[in-house]
C-alpha atoms as a PDB file:
ATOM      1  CA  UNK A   1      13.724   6.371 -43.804  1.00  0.00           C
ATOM      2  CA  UNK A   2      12.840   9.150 -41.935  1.00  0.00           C
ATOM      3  CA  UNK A   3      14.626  10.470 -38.389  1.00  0.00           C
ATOM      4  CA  UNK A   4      12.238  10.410 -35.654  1.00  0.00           C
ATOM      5  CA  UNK A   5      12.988  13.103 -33.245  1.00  0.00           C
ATOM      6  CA  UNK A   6      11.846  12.179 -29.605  1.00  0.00           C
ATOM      7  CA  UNK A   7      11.748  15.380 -27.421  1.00  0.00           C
ATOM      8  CA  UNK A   8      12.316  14.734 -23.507  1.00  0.00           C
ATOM      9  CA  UNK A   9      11.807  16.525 -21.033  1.00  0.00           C
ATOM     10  CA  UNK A  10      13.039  17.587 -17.654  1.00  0.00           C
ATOM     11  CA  UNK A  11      10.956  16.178 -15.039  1.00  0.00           C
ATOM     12  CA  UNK A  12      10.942  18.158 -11.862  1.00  0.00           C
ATOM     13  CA  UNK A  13       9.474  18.288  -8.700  1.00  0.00           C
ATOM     14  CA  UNK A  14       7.307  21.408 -10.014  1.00  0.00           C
ATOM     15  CA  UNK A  15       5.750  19.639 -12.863  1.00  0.00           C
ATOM     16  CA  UNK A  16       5.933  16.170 -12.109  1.00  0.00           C
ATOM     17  CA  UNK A  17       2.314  15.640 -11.261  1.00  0.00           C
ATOM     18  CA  UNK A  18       1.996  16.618 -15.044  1.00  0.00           C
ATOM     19  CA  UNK A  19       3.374  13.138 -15.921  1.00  0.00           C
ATOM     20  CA  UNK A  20       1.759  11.304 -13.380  1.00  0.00           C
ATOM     21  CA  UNK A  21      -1.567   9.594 -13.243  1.00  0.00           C
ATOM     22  CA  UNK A  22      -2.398  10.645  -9.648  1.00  0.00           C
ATOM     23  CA  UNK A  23      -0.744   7.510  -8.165  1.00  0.00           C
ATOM     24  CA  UNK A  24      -0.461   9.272  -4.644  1.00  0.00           C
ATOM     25  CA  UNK A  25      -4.297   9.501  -5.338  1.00  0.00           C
ATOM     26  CA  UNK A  26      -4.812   5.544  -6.257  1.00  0.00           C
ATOM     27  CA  UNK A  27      -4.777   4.139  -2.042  1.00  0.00           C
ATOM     28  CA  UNK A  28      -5.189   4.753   1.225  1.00  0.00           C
ATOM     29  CA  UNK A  29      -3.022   3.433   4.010  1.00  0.00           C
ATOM     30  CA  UNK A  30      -3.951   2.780   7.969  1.00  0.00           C
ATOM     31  CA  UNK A  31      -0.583   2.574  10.090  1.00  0.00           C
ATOM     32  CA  UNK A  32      -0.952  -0.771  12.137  1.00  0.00           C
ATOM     33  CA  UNK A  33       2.501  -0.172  14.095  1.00  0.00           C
ATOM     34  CA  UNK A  34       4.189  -2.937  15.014  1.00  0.00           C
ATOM     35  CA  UNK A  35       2.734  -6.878  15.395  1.00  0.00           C
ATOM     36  CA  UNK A  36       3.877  -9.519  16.906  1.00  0.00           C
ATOM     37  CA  UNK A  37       1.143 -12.000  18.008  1.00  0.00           C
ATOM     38  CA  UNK A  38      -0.446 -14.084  15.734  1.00  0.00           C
ATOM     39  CA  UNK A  39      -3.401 -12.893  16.483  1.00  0.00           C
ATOM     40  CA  UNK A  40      -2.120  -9.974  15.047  1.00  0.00           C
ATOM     41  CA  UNK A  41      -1.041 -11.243  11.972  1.00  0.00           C
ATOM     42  CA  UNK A  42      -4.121 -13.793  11.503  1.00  0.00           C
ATOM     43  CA  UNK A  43      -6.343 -10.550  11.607  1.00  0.00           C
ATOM     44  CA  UNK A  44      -3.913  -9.050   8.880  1.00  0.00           C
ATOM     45  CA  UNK A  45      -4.220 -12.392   6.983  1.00  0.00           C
ATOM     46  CA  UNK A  46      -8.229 -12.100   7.334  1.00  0.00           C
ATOM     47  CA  UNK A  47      -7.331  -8.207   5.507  1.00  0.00           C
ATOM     48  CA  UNK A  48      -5.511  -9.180   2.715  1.00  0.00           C
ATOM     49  CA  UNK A  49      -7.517 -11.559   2.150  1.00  0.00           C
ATOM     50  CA  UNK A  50     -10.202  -8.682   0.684  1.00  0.00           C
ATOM     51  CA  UNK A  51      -9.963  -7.433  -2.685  1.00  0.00           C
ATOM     52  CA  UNK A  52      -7.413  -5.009  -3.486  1.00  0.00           C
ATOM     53  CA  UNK A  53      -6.214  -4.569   0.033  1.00  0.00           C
ATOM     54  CA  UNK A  54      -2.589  -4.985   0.279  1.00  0.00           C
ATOM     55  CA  UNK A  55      -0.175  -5.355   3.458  1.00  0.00           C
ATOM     56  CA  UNK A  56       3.384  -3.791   3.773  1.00  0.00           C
ATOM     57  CA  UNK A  57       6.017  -2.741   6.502  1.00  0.00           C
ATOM     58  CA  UNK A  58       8.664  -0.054   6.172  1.00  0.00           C
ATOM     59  CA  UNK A  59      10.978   1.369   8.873  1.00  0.00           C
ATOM     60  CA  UNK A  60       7.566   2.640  10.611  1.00  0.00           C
ATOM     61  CA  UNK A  61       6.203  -0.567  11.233  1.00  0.00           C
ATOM     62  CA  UNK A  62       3.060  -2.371   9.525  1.00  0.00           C
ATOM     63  CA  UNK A  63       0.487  -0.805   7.365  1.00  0.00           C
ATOM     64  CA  UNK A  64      -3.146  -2.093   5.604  1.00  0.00           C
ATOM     65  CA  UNK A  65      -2.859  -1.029   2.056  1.00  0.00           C
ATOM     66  CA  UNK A  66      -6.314   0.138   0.601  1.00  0.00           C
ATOM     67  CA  UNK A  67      -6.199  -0.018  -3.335  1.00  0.00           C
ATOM     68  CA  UNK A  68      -8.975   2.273  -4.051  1.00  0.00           C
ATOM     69  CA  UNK A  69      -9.183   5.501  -5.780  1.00  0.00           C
ATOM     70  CA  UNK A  70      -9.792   9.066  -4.287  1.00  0.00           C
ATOM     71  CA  UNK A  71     -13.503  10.004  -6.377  1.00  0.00           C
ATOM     72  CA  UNK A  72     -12.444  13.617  -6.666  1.00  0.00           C
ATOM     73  CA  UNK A  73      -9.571  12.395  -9.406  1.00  0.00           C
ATOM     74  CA  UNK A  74     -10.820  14.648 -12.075  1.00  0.00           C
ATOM     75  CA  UNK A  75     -10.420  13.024 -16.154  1.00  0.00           C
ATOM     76  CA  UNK A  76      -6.837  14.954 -16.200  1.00  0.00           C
ATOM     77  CA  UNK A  77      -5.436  13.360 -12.996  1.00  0.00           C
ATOM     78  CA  UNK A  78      -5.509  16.880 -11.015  1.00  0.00           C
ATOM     79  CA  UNK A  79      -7.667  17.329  -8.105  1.00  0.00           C
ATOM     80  CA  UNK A  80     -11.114  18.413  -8.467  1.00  0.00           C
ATOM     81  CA  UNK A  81     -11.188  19.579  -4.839  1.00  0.00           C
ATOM     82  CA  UNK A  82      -7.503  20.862  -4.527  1.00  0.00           C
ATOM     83  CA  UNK A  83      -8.977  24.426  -2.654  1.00  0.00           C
ATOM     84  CA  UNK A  84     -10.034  22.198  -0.258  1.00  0.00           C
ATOM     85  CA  UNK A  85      -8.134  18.944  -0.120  1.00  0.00           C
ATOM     86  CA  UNK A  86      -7.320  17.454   3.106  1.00  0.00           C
ATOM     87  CA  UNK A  87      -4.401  18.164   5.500  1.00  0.00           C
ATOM     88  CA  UNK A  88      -2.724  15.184   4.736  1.00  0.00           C
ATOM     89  CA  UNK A  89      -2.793  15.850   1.048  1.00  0.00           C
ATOM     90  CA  UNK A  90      -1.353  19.075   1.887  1.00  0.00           C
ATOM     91  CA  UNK A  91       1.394  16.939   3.293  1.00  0.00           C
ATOM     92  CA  UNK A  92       2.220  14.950   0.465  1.00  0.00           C
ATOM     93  CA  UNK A  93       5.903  15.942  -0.717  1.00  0.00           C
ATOM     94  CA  UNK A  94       6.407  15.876  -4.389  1.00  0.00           C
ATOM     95  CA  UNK A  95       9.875  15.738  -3.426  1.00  0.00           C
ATOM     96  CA  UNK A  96       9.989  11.994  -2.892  1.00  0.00           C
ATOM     97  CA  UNK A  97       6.411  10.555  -3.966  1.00  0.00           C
ATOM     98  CA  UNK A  98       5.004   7.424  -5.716  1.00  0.00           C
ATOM     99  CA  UNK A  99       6.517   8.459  -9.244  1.00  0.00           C
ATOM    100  CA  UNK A 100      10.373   7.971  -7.942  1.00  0.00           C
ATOM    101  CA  UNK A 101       9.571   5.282  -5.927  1.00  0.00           C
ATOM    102  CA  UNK A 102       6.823   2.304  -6.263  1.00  0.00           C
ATOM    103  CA  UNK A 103       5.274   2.139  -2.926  1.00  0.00           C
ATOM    104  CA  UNK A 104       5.796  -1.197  -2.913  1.00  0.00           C
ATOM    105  CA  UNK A 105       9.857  -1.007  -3.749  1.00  0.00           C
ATOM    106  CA  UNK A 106      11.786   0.348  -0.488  1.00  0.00           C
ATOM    107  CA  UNK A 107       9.229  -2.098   2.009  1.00  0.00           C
ATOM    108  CA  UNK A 108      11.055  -4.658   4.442  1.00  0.00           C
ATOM    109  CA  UNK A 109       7.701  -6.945   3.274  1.00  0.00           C
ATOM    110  CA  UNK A 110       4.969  -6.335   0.987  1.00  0.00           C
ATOM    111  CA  UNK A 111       2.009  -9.281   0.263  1.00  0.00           C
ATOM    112  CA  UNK A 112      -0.583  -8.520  -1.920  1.00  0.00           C
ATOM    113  CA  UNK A 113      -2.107 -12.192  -1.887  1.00  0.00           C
ATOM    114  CA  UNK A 114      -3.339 -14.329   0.848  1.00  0.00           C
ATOM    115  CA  UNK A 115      -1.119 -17.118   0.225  1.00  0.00           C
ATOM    116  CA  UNK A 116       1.891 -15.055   0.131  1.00  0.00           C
ATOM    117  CA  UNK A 117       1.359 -13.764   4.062  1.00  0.00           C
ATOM    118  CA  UNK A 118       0.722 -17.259   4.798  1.00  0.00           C
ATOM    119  CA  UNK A 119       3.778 -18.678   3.839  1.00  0.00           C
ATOM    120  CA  UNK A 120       5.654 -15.997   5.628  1.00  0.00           C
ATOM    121  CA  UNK A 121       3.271 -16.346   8.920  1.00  0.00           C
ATOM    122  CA  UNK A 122       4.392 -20.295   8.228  1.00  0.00           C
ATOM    123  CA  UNK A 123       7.847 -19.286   8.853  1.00  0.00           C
ATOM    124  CA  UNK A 124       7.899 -16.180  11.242  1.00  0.00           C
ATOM    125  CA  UNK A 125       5.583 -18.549  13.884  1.00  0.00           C
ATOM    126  CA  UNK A 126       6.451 -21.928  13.536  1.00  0.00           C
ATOM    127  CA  UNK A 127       3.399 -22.960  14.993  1.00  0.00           C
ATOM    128  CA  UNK A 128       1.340 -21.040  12.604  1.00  0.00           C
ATOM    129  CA  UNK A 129      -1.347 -24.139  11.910  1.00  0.00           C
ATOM    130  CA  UNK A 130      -1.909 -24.814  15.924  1.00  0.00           C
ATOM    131  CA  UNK A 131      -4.173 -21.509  16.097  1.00  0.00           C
ATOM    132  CA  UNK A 132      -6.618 -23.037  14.468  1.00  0.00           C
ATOM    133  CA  UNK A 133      -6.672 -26.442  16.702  1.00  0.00           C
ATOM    134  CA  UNK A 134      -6.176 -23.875  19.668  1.00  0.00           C
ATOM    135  CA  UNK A 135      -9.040 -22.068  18.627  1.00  0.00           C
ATOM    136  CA  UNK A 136     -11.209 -24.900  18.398  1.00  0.00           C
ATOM    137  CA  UNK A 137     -10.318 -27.070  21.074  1.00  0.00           C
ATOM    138  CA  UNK A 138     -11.224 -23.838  23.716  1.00  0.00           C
ATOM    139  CA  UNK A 139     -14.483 -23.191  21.324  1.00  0.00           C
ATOM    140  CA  UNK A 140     -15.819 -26.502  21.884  1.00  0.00           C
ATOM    141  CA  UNK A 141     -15.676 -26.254  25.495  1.00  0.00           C
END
C-alpha cells in the first residue's frame, strides 16, 4: 500500500484569508446595546423570526445577526472591491477573526430560531405570555 504524504501548512495571520472562504464577508451585524423590556425583546423575537437573521449578545451587549453575503465576494473568496472597501472592513483584524473563532462560540446567548428566544424570553420574564392579553385588552378599548 502506498504512503500518503499530507503536507500542512502554517497558517498565519498573513495568509490566513488564503484558507478561508470569506466568512468575515458571509453577515452583517447591527449593535442593539443592551435590552431589558419586553418590548425589547418581543421586537427581537419579531427579527429572528426572518430568514437567516440570527440574534446574539457578547460582553457589548445585544446584536441582530444578518446572514447574508457581501456581493463583491469575488469566485476566489478575495474582495473584488478591496481598493475601495469600507472603513469598517479596513478594521477587521485578521488577528482574531471568524476562522479562530465561530462567531457564534464566545456569545453569553446566541438563537438562531424563533422558538429558541422564546423559551428563553419564557424564563428571563416570567410573564412573557401576558403581553399579548396586555396588548389586547388596551387594543380593544
Amino acid at each position: 500500500m502506498p504512503v500518503q504524504i499530507i503536507e500542512t501548512t502554517n497558517i498565519t495571520s498573513e495568509n490566513k484569508c488564503d484558507y478561508c472562504s470569506a466568512l468575515c464577508c458571509s453577515y452583517i451585524t447591527q449593535e442593539l446595546g443592551t435590552l431589558r423590556t419586553m418590548a425589547e425583546f418581543d421586537t427581537l423575537l419579531w427579527q429572528v423570526a426572518h430568514k437567516d437573521i440570527h440574534v446574539f449578545k457578547d460582553d457589548n451587549g445585544w446584536y441582530l445577526l444578518s446572514m447574508t453575503r457581501c456581493e463583491f465576494v469575488l469566485p476566489d473568496n478575495r474582495c473584488g472591491i478591496y481598493e475601495t472597501r469600507p472603513l469598517i472592513c479596513r478594521e477587521h483584524s485578521f488577528d482574531a477573526c471568524e476562522k479562530d473563532v465561530p462567531i457564534n462560540e464566545g456569545c453569553q446567548h446566541y438563537f438562531t430560531q424563533f422558538d429558541e428566544l422564546d423559551a428563553y424570553c419564557r424564563k428571563r420574564f416570567k410573564t412573557w405570555d401576558q403581553r399579548i392579553e396586555k396588548f389586547e385588552a388596551q387594543r380593544n378599548n
